[in-house]
Protein backbone atom coordinates (compact mmCIF):
# COMPACT_ATOMS: atom_id res chain seq x y z
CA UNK A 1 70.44 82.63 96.03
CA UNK A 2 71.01 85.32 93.01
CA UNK A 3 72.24 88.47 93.09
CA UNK A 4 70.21 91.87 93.54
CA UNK A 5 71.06 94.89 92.10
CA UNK A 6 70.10 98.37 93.00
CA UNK A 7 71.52 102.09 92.19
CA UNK A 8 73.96 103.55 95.08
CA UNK A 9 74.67 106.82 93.21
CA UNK A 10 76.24 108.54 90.65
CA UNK A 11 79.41 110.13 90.06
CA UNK A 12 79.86 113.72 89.02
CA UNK A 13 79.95 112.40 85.12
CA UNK A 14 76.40 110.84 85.67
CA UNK A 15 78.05 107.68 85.45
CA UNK A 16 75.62 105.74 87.42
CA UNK A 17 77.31 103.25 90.67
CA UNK A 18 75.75 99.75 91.54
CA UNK A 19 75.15 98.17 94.74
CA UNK A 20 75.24 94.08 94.45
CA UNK A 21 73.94 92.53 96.82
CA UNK A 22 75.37 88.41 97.12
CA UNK A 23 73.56 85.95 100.02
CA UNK A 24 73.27 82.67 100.84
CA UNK A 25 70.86 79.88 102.61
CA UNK A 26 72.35 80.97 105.94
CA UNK A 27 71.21 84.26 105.77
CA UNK A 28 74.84 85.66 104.88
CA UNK A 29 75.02 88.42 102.77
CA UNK A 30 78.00 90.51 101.10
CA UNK A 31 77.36 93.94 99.16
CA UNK A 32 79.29 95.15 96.94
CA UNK A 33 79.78 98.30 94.35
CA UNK A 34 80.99 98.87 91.02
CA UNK A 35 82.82 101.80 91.92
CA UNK A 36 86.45 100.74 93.38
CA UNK A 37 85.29 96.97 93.53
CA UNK A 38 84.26 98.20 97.14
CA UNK A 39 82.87 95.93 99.46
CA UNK A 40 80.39 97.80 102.01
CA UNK A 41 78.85 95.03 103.68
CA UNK A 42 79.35 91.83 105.23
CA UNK A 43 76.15 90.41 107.17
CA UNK A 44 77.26 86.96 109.34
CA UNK A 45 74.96 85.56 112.40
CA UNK A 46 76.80 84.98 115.59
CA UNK A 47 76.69 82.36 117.82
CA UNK A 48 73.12 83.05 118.62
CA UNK A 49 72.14 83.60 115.08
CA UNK A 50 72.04 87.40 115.19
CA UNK A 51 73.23 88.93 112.16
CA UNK A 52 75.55 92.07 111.84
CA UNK A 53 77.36 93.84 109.74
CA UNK A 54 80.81 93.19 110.49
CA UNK A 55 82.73 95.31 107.58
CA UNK A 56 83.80 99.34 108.03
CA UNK A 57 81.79 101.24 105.38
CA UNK A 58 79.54 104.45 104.19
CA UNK A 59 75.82 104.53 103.37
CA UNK A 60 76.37 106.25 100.42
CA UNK A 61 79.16 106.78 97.46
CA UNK A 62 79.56 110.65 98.32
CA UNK A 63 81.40 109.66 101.55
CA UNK A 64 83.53 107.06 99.07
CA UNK A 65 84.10 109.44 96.97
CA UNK A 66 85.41 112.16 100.07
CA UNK A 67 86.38 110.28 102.80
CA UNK A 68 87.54 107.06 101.64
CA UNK A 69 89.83 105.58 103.25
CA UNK A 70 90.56 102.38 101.34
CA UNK A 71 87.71 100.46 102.63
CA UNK A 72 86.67 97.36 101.47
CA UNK A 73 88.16 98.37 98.27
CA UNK A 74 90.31 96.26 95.45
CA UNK A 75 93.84 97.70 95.60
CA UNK A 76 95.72 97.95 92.60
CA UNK A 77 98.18 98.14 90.39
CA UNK A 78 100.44 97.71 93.38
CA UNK A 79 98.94 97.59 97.00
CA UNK A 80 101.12 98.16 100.07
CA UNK A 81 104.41 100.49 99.36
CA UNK A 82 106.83 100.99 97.08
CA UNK A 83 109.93 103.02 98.48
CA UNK A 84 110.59 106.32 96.88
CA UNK A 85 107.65 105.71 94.82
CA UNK A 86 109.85 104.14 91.88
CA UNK A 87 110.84 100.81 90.52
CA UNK A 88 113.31 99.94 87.58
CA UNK A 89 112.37 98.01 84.72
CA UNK A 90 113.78 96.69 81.59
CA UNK A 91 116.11 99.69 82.04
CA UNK A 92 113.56 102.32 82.49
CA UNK A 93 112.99 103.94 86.03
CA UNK A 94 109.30 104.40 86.41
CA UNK A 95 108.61 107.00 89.12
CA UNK A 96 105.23 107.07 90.76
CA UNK A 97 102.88 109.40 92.39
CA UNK A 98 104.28 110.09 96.03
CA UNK A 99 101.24 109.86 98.10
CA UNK A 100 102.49 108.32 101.51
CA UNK A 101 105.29 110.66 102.30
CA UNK A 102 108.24 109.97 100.10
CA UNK A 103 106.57 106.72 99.11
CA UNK A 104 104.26 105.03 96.69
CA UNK A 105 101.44 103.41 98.39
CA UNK A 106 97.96 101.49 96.89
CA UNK A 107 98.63 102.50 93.54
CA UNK A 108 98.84 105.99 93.92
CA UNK A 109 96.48 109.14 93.54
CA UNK A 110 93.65 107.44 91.71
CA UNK A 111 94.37 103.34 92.33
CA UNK A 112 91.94 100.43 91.35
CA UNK A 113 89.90 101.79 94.52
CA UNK A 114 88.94 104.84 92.73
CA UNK A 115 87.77 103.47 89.53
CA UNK A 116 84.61 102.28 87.99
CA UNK A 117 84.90 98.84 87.18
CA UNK A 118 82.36 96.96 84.85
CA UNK A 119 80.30 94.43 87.01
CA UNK A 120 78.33 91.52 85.65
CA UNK A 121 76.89 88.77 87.52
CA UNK A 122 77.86 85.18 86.54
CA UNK A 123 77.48 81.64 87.37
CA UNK A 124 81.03 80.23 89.02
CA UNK A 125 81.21 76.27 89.25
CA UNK A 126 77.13 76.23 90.39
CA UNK A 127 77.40 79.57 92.21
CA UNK A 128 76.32 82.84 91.25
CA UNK A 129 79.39 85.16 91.59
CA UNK A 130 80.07 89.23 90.50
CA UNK A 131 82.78 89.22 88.71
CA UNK A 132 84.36 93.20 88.12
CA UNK A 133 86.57 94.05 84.97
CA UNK A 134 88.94 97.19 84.77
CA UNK A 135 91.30 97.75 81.76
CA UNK A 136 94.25 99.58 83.12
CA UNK A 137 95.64 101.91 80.45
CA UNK A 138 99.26 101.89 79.65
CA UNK A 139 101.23 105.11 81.51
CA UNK A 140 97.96 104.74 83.62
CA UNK A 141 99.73 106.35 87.53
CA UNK A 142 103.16 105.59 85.55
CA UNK A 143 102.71 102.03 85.43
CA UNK A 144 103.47 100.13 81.98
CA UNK A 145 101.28 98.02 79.92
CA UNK A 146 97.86 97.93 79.11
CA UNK A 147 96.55 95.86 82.28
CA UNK A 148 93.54 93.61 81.83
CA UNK A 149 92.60 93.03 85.57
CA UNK A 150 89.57 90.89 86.61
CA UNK A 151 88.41 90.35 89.98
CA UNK A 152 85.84 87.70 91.09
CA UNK A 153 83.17 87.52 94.23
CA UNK A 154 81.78 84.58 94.95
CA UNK A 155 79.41 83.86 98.49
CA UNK A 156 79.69 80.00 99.07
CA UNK A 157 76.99 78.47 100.94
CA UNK A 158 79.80 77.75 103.67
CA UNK A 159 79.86 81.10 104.72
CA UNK A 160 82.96 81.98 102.31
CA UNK A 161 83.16 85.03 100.35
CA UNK A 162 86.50 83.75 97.54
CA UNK A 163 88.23 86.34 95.45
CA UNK A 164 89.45 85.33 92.28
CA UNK A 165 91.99 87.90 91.14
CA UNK A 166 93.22 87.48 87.30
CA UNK A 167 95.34 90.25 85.47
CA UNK A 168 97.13 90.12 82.11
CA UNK A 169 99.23 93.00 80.44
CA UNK A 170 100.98 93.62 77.09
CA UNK A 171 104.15 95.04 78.17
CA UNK A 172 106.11 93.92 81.51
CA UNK A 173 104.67 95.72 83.96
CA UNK A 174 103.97 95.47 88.78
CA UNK A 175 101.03 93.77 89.43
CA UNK A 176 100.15 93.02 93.52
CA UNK A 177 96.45 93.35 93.69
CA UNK A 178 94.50 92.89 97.15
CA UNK A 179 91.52 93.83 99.05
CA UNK A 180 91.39 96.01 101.58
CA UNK A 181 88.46 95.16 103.84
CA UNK A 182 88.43 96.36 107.54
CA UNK A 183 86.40 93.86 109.87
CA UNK A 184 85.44 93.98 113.19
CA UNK A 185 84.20 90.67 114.17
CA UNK A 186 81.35 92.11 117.16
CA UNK A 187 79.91 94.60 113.96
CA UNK A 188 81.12 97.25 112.24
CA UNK A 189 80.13 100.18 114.87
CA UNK A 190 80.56 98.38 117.91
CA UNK A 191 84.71 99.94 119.24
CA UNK A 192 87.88 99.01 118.70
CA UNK A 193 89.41 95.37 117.99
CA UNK A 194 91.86 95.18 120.85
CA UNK A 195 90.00 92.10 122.39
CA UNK A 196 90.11 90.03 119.12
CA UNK A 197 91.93 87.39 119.15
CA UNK A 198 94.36 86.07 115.66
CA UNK A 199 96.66 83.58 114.52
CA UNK A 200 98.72 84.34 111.74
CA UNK A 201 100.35 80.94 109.86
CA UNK A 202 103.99 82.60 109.51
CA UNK A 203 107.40 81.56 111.16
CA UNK A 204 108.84 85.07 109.52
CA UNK A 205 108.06 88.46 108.89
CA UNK A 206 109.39 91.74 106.68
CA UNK A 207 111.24 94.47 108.93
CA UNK A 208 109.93 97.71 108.58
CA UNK A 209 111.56 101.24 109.35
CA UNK A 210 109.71 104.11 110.88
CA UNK A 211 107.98 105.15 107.29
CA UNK A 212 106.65 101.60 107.44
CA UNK A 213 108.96 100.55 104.02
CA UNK A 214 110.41 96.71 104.77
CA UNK A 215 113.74 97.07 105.02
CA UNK A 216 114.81 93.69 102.72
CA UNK A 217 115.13 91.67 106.61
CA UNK A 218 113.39 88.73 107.10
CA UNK A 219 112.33 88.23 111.10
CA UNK A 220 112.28 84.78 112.74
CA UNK A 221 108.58 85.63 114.79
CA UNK A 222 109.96 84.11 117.93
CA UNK A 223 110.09 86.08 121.26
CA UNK A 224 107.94 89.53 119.71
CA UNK A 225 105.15 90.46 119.28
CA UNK A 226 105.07 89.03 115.44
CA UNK A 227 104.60 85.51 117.10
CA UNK A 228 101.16 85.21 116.81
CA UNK A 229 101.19 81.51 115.70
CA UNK A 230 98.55 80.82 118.81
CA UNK A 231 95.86 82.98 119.01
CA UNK A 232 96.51 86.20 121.01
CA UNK A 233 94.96 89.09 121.58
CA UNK A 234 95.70 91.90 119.53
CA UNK A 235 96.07 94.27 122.47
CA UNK A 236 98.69 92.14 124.03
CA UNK A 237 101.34 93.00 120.99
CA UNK A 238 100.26 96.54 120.66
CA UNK A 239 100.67 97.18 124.55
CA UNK A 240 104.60 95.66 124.16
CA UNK A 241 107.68 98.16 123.71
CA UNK A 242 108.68 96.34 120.96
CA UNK A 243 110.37 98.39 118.02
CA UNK A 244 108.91 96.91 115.32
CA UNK A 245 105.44 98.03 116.73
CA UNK A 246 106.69 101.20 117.12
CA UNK A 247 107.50 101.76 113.76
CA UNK A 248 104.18 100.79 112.53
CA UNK A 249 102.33 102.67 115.40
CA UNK A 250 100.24 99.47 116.13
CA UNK A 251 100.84 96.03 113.75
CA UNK A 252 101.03 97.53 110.51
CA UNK A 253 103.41 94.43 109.05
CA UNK A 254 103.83 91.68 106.44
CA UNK A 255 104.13 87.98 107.49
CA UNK A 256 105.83 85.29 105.18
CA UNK A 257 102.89 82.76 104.70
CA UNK A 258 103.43 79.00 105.54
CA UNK A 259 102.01 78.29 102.17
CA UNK A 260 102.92 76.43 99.11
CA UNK A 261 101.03 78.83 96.43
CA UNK A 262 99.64 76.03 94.72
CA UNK A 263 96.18 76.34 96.24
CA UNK A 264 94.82 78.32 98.76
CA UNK A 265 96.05 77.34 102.26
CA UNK A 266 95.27 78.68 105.82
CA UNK A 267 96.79 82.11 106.77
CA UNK A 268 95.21 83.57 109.76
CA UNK A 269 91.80 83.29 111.71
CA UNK A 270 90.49 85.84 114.05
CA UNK A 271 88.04 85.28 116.83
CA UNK A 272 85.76 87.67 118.36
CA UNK A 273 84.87 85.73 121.75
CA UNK A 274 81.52 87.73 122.49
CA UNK A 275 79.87 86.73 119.34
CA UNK A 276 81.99 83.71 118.68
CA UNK A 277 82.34 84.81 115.25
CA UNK A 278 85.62 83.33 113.71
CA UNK A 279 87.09 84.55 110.40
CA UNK A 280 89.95 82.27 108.50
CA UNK A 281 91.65 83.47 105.46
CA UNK A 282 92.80 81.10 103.04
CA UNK A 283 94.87 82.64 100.32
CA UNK A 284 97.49 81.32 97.14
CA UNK A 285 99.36 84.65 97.92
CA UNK A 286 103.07 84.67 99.49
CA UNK A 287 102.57 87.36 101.97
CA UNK A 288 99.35 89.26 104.28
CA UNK A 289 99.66 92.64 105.82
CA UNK A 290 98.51 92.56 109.46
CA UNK A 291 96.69 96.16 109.91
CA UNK A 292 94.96 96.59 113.12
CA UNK A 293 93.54 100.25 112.09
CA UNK A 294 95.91 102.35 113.68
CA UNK A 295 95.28 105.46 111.46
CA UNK A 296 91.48 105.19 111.60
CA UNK A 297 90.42 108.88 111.67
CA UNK A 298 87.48 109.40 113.67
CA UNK A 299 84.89 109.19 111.14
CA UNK A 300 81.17 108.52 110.87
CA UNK A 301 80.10 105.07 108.74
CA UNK A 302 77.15 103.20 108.25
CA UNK A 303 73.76 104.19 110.14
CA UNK A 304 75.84 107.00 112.02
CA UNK A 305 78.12 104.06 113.55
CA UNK A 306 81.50 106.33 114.39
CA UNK A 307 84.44 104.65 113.41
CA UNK A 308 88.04 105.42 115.66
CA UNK A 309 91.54 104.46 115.63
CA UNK A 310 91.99 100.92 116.29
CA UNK A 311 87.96 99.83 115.37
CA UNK A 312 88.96 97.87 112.62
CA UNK A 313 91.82 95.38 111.43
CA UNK A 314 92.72 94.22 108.05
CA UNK A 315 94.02 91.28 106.80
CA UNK A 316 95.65 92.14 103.39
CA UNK A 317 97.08 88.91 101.06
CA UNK A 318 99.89 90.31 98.86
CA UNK A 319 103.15 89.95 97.62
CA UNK A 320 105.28 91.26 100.16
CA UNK A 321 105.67 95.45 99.99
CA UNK A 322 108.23 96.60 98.47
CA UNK A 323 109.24 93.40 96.77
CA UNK A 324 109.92 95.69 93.21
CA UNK A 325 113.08 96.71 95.32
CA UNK A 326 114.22 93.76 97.22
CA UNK A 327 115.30 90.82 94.74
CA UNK A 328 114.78 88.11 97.20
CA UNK A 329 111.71 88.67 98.25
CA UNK A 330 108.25 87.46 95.55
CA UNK A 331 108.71 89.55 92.32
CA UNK A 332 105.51 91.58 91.90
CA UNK A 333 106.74 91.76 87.92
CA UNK A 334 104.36 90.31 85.35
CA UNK A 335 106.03 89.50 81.86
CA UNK A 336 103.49 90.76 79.19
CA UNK A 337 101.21 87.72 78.25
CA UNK A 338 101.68 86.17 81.58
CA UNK A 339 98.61 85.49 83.71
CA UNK A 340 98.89 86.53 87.38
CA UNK A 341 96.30 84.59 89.16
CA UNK A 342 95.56 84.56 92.62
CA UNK A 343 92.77 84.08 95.30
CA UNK A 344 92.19 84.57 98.95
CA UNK A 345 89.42 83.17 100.61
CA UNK A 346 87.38 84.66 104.18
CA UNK A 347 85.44 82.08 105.57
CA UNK A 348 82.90 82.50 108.54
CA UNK A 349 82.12 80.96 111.30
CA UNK A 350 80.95 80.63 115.12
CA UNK A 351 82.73 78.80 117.89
């Protein structure tokens, strides 16, 4: 269906900020700006063909730019934590920007969701797509290597919206890019997301402490609140006095994926049983953080819509946090002239 294009803003430099607008024959739409790779809108119909918005954003890039708040953004070098905001490498301790307590978190003070990235529309396998390119200089937040990252959008007339993630560096460096989209299935403005329901394809999960950092445990699921291999509502593990949800103040977690890697496989769905919109993620990546919004700050979004704790959840494919510390978890090291490669997949639906 193409791709429209139309100025969002500018940033103090002058440096002039992109809106691109994606859509398909079902009247689906996904926009997206050059600035931070930032996804501000998902339109879906529900059951009765209404369409909403069902993605946490701002009408403009001054709130971006002040507010923030990771959403909808690409997350990079590293998203999710690093403890102690350091990692050693070939013999050098690299020590990051502290900027979630004692800990490294989304790449630090000015991550991929703070950049501009260059945006050009393309044609992927029939399908117009955006694809975004960001060269990452070396010593860029502390990280090594000059980091060639490319990140693909693509709107399938199936009602998916596929990202293609593709980096490259020229020293060893941490690469564990992701998006961080917050949905809410009944529309972006419409409460909390206590009454969804979700299914997450993982037997397992990371252990966290009380500054959220997995501890190196792996968690058989069964018996908590982690066990959400049926749907369940997510108000049904917050409510529990488990310790785990304690630490994270809501589900603020990693599950190890039931997938091989090799292709992108089923992770999660959500359902929303109001609109009967449903929402599977299929990704290649080990791991997904499990957010459910707990940290929301009362904020105003799109068309005045206030956004609170809890009125969002995201669903964040990864390489497990904190994996530059723990040796058996996924290494989120990238040999220079390696290819990391890796794409996640939300698909839409009603039921």
């Amino acid at each position: 269906m193409g791709i429209e294009k139309s100025l969002f803003g500018k940033m103090q430099d002058g440096t002039e900020i992109y809106l691109y607008k994606l859509s398909n024959k079902n009247k689906m739409s996904v926009g997206i700006i050059n600035y931070g790779g930032i996804i501000v809108s998902i339109e879906v119909p529900d059951r009765d063909g209404n369409i909403d918005d069902v993605n946490l954003g701002y009408d403009n890039l001054e709130q971006y730019l002040e507010i923030g708040q990771y959403f909808g953004a690409i997350i990079g070098r590293h998203g999710n934590r690093i403890e102690n905001a350091e990692f050693d490498l070939n013999g050098i301790t690299y020590r990051l920007a502290k900027n979630d307590g004692n800990n490294h978190l989304h790449g630090g003070k000015r991550g991929f969701d703070k950049v501009v990235w260059q945006a050009e529309p393309i044609e992927k396998d029939g399908v117009q797509a955006l694809q975004l390119s960001y060269l990452s200089p070396d010593g860029e937040e502390n990280y090594p290597g000059n980091l060639d990252v490319k990140v693909t959008y693509t709107l399938t007339d199936d009602n998916s919206l596929r990202i293609d993630y593709f980096a490259v560096s020229d020293k060893d460096t941490v690469v564990n890019l992701t998006n961080h989209a917050y949905f809410n299935l009944s529309g972006h403005g419409s409460g909390d997301i206590l009454d969804h329901q979700i299914m997450i394809n993982a037997d397992r999960f990371t252990v966290i402490n009380n500054e959220c950092i997995p501890t190196g445990e792996i968690r058989d699921v069964s018996n908590t609140p982690m066990d959400l291999r049926t749907l369940k509502k997510v108000r049904e593990g917050i409510e529990s006095k488990d310790d785990q949800i304690a630490c994270g103040n809501g589900y603020d977690h990693n599950w190890v994926l039931n997938v091989s890697g090799d292709k992108p496989e089923k992770a999660a769905e959500v359902f929303e049983p109001v609109s009967g919109r449903l929402m599977e993620v299929f990704t290649t990546k080990p791991g997904m953080q499990f957010y459910s919004g707990n940290a929301i700050t009362r904020v105003t979004g799109k068309g005045g819509a206030v956004y609170d704790k809890r009125g969002a959840l995201c669903l964040e494919t990864q390489y497990y946090p904190n994996g530059t510390r723990h040796k058996h978890f996924p290494s989120p090291f990238l040999k220079a002239g390696e290819e990391y490669r890796h794409t996640t997949i939300y698909k839409f639906s009603v039921k």
